[in-house]
C-alpha atoms as a PDB file:
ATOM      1  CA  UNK A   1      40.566  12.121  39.764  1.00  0.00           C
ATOM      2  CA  UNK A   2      41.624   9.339  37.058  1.00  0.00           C
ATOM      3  CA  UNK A   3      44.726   7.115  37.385  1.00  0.00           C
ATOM      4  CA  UNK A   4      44.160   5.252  34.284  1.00  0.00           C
ATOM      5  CA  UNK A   5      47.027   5.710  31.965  1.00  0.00           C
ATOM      6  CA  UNK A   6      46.302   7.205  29.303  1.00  0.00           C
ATOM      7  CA  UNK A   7      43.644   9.423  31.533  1.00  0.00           C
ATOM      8  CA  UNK A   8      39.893   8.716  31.273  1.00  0.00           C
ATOM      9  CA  UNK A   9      38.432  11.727  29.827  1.00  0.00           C
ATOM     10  CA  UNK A  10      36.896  14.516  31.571  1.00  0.00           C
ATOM     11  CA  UNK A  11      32.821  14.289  32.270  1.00  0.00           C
ATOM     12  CA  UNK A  12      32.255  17.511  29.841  1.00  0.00           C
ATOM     13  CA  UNK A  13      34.269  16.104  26.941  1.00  0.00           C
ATOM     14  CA  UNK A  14      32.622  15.297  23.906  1.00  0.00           C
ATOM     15  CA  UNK A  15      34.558  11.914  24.422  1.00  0.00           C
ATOM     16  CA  UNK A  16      33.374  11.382  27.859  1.00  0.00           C
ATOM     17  CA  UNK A  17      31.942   7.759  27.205  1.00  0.00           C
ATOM     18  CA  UNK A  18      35.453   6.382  26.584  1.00  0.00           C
ATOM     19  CA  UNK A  19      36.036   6.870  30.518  1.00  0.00           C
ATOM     20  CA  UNK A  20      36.673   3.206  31.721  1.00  0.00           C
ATOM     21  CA  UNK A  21      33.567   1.383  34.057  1.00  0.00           C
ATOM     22  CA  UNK A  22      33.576   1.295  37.851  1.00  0.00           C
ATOM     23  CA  UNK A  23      30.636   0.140  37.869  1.00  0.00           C
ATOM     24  CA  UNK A  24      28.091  -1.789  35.778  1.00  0.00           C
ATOM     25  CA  UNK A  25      24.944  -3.052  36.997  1.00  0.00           C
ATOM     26  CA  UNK A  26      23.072  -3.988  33.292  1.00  0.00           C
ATOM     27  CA  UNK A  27      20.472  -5.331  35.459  1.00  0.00           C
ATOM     28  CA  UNK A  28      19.069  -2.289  36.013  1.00  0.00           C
ATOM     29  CA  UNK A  29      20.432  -1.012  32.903  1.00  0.00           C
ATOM     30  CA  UNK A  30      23.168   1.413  33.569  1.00  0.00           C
ATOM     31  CA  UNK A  31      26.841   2.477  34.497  1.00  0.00           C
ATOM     32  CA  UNK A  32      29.124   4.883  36.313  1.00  0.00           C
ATOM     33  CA  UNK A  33      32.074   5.715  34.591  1.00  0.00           C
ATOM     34  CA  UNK A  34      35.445   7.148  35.908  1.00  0.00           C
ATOM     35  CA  UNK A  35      34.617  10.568  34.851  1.00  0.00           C
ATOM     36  CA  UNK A  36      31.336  10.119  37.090  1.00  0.00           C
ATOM     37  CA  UNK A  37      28.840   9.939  33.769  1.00  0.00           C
ATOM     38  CA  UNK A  38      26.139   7.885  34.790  1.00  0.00           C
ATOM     39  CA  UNK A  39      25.298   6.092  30.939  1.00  0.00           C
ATOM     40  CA  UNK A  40      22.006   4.438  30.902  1.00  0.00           C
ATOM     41  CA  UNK A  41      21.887   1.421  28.065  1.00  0.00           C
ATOM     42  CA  UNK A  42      19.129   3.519  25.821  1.00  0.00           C
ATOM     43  CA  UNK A  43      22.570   5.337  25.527  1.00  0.00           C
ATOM     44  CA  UNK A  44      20.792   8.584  27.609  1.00  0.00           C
ATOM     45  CA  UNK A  45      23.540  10.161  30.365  1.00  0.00           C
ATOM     46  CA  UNK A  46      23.680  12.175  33.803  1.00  0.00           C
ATOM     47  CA  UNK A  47      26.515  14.071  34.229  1.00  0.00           C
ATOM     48  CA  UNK A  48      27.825  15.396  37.556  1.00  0.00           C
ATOM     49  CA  UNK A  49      26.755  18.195  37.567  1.00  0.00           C
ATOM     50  CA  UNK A  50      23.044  16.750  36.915  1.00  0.00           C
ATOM     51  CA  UNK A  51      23.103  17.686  33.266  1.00  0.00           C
ATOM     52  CA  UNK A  52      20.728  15.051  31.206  1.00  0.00           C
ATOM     53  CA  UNK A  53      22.243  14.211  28.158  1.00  0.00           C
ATOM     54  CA  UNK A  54      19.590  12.540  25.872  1.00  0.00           C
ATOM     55  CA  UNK A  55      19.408   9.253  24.246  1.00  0.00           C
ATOM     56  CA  UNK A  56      21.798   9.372  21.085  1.00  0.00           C
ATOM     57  CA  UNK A  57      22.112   5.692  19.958  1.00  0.00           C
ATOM     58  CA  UNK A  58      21.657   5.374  15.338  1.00  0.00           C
ATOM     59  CA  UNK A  59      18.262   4.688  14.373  1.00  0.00           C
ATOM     60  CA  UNK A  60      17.653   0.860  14.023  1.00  0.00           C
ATOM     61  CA  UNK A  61      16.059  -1.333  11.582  1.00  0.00           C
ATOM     62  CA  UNK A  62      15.229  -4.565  12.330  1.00  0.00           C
ATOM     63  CA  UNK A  63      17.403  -5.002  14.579  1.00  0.00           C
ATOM     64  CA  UNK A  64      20.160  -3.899  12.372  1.00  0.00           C
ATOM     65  CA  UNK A  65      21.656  -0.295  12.500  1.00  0.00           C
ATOM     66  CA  UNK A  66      19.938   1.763   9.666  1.00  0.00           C
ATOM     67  CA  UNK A  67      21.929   1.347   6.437  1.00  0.00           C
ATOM     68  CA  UNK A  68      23.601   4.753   5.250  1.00  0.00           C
ATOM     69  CA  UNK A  69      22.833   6.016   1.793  1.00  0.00           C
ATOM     70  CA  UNK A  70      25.791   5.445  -1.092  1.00  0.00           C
ATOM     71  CA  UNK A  71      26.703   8.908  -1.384  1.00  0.00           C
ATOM     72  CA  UNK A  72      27.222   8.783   2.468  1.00  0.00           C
ATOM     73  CA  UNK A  73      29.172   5.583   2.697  1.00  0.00           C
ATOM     74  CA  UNK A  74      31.368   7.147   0.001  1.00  0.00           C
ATOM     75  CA  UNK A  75      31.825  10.349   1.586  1.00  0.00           C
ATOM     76  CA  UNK A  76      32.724   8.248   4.957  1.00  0.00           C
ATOM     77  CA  UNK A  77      34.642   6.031   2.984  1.00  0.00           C
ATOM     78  CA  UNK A  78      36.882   9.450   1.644  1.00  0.00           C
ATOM     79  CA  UNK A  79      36.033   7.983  -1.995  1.00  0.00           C
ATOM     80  CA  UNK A  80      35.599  10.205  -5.204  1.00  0.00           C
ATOM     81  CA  UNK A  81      31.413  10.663  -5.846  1.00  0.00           C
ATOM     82  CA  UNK A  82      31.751  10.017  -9.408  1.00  0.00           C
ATOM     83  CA  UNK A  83      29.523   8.067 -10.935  1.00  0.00           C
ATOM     84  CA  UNK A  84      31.564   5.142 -11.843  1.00  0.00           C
ATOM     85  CA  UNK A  85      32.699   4.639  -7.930  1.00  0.00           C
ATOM     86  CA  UNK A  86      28.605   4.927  -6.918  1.00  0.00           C
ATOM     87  CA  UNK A  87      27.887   2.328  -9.241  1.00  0.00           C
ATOM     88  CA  UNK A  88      30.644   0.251  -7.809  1.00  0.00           C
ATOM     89  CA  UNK A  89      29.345   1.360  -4.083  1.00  0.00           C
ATOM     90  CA  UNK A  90      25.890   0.207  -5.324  1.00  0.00           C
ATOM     91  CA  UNK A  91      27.173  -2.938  -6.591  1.00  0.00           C
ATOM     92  CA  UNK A  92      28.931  -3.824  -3.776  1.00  0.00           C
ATOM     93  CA  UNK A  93      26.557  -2.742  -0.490  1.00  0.00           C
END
């Protein structure tokens, strides 16, 4: 059990990989967390029970995360679509 304050959360939570480290060994290129989620750096994860979770990390480009269209940053953003505020998004990304 957890006796972090707030508690970590549980290993079946779709938040499970805020659980604090015990243990980090990026050597070999993973960690146990409090919940006892095993969370391999290619972001892939074993959970107790033996459940494989697969690798979920945003696509990449160039070493940069992949840029989002406008209409998506908007959205994200909560900003009107209109066209006035894409051309601004446009102008400014």
């Amino acid at each position: 059990m957890c006796d972090h304050e707030p508690a970590c959360p549980p290993a079946y939570a779709p938040d499970r990989d805020a659980a604090r480290v015990l243990a980090a060994h990026p050597d070999q290129g993973w960690s146990l967390l409090c919940n006892g989620v095993l969370v391999f750096d290619d972001t892939g994860e074993l959970l107790p029970d033996g459940r494989v979770i697969a690798p979920h990390r945003p696509a990449v480009h160039r070493g940069r995360t992949a840029r989002r269209t406008l209409p998506h940053l908007v959205a994200l953003r909560g900003v009107s679509t209109s066209p006035e505020v894409l051309l601004w998004a446009a102008v400014a990304h």
